[in-house]
Protein backbone atom coordinates (compact mmCIF):
# COMPACT_ATOMS: atom_id res chain seq x y z
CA UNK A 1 17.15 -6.83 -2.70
CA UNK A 2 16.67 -3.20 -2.08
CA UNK A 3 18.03 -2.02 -5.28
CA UNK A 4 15.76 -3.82 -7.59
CA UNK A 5 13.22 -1.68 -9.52
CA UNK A 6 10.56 -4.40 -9.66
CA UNK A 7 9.39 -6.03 -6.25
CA UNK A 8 6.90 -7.76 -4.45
CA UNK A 9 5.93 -7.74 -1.13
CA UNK A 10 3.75 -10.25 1.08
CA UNK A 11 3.14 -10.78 4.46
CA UNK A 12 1.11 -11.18 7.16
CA UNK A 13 0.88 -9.37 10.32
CA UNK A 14 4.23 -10.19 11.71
CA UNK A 15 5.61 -9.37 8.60
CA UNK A 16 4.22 -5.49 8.73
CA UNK A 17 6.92 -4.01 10.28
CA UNK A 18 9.84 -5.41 8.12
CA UNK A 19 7.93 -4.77 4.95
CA UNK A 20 7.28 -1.40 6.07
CA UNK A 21 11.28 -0.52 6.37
CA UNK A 22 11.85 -2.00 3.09
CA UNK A 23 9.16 0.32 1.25
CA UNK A 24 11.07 3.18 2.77
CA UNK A 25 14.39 1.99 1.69
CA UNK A 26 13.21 1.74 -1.81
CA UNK A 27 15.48 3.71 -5.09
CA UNK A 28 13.29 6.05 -6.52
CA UNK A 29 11.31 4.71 -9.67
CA UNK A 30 10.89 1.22 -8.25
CA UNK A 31 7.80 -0.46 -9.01
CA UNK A 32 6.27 -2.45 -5.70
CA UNK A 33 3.12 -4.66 -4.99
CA UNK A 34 2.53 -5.10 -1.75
CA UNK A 35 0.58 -8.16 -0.21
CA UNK A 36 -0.84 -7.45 3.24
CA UNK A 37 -2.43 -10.54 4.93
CA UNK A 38 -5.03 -9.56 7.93
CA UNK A 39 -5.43 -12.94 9.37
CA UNK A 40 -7.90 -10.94 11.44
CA UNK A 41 -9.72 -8.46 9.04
CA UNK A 42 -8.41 -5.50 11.25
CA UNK A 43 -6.99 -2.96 8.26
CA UNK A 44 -5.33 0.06 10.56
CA UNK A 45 -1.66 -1.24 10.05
CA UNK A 46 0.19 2.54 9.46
CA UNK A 47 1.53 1.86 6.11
CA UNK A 48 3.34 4.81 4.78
CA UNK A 49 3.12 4.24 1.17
CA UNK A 50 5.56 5.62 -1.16
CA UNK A 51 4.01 6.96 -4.46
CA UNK A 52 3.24 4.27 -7.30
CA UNK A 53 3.54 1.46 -4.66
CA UNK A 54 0.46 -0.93 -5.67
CA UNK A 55 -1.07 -2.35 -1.89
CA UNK A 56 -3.94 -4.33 -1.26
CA UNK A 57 -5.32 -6.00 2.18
CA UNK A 58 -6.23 -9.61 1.43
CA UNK A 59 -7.93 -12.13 3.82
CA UNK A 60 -8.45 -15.82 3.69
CA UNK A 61 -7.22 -16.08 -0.17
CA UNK A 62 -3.45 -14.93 0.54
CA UNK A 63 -2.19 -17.39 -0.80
CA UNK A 64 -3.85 -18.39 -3.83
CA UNK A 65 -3.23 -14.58 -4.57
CA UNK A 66 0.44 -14.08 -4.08
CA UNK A 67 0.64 -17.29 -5.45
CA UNK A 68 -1.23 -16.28 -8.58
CA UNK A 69 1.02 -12.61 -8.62
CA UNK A 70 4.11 -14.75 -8.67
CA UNK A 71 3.12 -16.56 -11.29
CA UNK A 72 2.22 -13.98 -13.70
CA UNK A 73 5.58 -11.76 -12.50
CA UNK A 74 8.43 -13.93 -13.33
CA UNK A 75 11.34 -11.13 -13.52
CA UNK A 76 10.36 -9.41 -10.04
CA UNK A 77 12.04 -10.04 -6.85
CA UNK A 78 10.06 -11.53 -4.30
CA UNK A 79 10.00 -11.09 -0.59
CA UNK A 80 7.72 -12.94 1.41
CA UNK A 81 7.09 -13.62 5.09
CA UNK A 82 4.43 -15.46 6.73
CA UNK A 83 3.02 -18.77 8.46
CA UNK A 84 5.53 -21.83 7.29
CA UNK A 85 3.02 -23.84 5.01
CA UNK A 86 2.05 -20.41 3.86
CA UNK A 87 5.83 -20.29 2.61
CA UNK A 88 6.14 -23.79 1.43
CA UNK A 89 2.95 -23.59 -0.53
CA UNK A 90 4.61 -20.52 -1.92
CA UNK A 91 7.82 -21.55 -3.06
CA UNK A 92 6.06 -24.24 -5.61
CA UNK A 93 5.10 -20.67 -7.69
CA UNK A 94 8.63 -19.31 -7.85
CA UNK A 95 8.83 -20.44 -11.44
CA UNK A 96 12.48 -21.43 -11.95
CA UNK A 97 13.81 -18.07 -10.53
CA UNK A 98 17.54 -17.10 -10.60
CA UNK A 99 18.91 -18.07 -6.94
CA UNK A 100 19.10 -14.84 -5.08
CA UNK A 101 16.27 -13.74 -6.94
CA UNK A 102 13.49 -14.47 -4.15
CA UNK A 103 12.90 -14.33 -0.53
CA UNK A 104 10.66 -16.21 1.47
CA UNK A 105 10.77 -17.10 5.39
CA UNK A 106 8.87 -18.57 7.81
CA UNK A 107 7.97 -16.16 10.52
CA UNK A 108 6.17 -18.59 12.52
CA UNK A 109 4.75 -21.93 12.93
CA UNK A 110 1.05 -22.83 13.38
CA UNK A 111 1.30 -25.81 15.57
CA UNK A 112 3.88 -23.47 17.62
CA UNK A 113 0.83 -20.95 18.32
CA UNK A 114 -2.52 -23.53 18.46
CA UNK A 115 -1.51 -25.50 21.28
């Protein structure tokens, strides 16, 4: 997954840290958009951005954005990790990709963390 030149990134906070070693394992020249969900608006995650890596904080509409990115990206490699029906909603927009081609785990389970 490392060694592709066109990526996508999206997670929430539990995600941070893994996303953040794979934007400093990227080859040089790869193009990256990154996805950071703040489930609680708080924006002071350290991201150390490599140069020409697109990143935008997103809120509430996560999903309906990634899910919108994926669908208008269909040759980049996804990587996604977040709240399970976050991922499930997300895997109806990976568009027929090649297997190997994608990504996406459930870091955690609502009902697990709601009580």
């Amino acid at each position: 997954m490392l060694q592709q030149q066109e990526l996508i990134l999206c997670g929430d906070e539990t995600a941070y840290p893994a996303m953040m070693r794979m934007l400093k394992a990227l080859p040089d020249g790869a193009r990256v958009q990154v996805l950071a969900h703040s489930t609680t608006g708080a924006r002071d995650y350290p991201f150390d951005l490599p140069e020409g890596v697109a990143f935008s904080w997103i809120g509430d509409e996560f999903v309906a954005q990634a899910a919108a990115l994926f669908d208008a990206t269909p040759g980049t490699y996804i990587w996604a990790a977040t709240e399970n029906e976050q991922i499930r909603t997300l895997r109806a927009h990976l568009n027929g990709r090649e297997k190997g081609h994608s990504t996406l785990t459930a870091y955690w389970h609502r009902s697990a963390t709601t009580g």
